[in-house]
N, C-alpha and C. Protein backbone atom coordinates (compact mmCIF):
# COMPACT_ATOMS: atom_id res chain seq x y z
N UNK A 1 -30.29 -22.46 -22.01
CA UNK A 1 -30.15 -21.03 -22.26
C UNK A 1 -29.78 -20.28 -20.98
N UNK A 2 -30.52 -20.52 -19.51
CA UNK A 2 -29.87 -20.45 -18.80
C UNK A 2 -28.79 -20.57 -18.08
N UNK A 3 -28.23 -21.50 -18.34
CA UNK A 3 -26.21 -21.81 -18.06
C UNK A 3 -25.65 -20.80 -18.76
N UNK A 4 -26.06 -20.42 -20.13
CA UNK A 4 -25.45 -19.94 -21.00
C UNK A 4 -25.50 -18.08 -20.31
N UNK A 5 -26.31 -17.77 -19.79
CA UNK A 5 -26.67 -16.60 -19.18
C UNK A 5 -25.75 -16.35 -17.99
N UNK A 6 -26.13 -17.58 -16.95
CA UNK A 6 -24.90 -17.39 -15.80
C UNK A 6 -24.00 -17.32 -16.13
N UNK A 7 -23.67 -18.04 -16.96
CA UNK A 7 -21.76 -18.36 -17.09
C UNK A 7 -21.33 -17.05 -17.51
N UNK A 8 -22.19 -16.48 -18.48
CA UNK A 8 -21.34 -15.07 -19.29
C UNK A 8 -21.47 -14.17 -17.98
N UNK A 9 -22.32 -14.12 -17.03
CA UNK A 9 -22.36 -13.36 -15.85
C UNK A 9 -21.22 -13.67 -15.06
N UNK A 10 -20.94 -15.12 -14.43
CA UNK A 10 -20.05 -15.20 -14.02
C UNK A 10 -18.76 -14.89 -14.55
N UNK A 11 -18.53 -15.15 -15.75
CA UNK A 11 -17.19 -14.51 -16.23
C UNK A 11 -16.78 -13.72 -16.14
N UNK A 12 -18.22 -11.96 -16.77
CA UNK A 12 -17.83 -11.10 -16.11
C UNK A 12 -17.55 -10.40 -15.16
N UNK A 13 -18.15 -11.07 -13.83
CA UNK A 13 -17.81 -10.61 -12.59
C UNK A 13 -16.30 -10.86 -12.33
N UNK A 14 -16.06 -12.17 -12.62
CA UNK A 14 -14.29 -12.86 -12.61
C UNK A 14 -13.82 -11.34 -12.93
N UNK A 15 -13.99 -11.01 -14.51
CA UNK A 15 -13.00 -9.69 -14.96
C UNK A 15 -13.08 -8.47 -14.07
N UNK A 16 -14.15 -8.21 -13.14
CA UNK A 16 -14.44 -7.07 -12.78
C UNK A 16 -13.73 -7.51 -11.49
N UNK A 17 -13.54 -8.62 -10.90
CA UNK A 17 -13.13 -8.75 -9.47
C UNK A 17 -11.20 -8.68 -9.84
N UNK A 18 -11.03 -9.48 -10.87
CA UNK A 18 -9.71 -9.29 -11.56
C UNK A 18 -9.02 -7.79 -11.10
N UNK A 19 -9.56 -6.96 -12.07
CA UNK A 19 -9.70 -5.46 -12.24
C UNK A 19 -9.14 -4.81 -10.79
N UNK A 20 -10.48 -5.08 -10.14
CA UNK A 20 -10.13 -4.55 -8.68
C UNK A 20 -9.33 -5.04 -7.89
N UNK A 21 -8.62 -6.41 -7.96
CA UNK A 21 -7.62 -6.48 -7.09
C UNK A 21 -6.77 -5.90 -7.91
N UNK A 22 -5.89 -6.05 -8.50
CA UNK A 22 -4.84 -5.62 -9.21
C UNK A 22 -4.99 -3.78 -8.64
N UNK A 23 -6.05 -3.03 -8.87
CA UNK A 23 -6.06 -1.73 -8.92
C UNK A 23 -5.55 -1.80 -6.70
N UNK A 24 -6.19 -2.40 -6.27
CA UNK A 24 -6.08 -2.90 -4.67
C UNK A 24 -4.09 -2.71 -4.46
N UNK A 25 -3.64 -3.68 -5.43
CA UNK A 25 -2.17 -4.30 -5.03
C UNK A 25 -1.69 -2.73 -5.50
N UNK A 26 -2.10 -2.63 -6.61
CA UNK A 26 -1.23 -1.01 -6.68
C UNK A 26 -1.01 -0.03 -5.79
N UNK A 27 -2.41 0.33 -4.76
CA UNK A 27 -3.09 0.76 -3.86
C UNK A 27 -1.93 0.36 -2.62
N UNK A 28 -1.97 -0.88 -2.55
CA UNK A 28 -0.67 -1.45 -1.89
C UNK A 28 0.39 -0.94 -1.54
N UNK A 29 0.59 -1.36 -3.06
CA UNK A 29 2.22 -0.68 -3.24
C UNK A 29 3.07 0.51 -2.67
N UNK A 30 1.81 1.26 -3.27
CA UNK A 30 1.78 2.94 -2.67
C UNK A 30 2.12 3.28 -1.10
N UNK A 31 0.83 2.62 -0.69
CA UNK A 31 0.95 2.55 0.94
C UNK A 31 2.17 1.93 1.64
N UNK A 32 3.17 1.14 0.74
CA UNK A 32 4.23 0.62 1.62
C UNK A 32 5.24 1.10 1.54
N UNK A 33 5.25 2.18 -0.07
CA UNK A 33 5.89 3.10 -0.64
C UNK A 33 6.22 4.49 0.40
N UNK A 34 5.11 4.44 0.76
CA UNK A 34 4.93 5.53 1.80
C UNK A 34 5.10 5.54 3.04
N UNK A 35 5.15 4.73 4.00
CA UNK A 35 5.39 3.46 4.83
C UNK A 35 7.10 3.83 5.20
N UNK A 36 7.21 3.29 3.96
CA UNK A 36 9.18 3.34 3.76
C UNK A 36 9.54 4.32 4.63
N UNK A 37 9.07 5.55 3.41
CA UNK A 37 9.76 6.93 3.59
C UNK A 37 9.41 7.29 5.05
N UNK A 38 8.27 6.88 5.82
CA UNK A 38 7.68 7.29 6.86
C UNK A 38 9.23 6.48 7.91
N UNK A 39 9.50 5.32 7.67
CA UNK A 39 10.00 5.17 8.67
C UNK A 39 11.82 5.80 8.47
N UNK A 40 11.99 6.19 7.73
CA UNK A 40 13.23 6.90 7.41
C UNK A 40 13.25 8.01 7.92
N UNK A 41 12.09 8.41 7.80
CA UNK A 41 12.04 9.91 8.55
C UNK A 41 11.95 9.58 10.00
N UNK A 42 11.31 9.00 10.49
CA UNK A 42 11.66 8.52 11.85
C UNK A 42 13.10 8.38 11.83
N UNK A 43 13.39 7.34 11.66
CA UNK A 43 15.30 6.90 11.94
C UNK A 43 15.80 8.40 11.95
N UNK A 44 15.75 9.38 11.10
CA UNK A 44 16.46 10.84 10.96
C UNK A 44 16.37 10.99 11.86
N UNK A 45 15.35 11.42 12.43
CA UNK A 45 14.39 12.39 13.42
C UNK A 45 15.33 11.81 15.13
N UNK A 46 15.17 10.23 15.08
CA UNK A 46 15.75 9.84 15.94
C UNK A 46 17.26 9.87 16.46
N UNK A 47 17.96 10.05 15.02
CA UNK A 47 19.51 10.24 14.81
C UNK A 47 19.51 12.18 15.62
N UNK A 48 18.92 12.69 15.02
CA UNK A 48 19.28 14.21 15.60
C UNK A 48 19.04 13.82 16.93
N UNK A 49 17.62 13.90 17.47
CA UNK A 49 17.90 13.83 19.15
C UNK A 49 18.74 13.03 19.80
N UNK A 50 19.10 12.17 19.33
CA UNK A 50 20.00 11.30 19.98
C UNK A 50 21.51 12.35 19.96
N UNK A 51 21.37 12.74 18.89
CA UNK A 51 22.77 14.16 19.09
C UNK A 51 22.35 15.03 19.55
N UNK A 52 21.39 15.44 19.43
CA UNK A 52 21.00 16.73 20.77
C UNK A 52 21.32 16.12 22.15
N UNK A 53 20.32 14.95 22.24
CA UNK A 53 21.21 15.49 23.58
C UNK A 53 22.76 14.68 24.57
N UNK A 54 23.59 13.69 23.45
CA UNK A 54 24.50 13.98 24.12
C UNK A 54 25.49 15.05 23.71
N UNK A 55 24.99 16.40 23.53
CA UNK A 55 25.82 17.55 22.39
C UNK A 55 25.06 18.77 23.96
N UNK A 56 24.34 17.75 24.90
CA UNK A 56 23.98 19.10 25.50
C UNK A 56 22.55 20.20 25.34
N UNK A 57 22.07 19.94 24.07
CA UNK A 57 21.00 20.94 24.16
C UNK A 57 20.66 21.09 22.66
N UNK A 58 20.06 22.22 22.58
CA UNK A 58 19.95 22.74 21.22
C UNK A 58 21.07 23.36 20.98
């Protein structure tokens, strides 16, 4: 009766640890999503000054 107790425990922890990675990788996703755009805006940012200043100034 006891096996029978762990095991259904253990299973459900499996689903609950399941659960949370998956919700984790999404979590992920996002952050690399964001990441991206972060370094694009850099590259921009870097493209103007680099024309500022061989253009001289503002």
């Amino acid at each position: 009766m006891i096996v029978y107790i762990i095991t259904g425990i253990s299973i459900l922890l499996n689903i609950v640890l399941i659960i949370k990675v998956i919700q984790l990788q999404r979590e992920l996703e996002e952050l690399k999503r964001a990441t991206r755009l972060t370094k694009e805006e850099v590259k921009k940012l870097n493209e103007r000054i680099k024309k500022l200043k061989q253009g001289g100034g503002l």
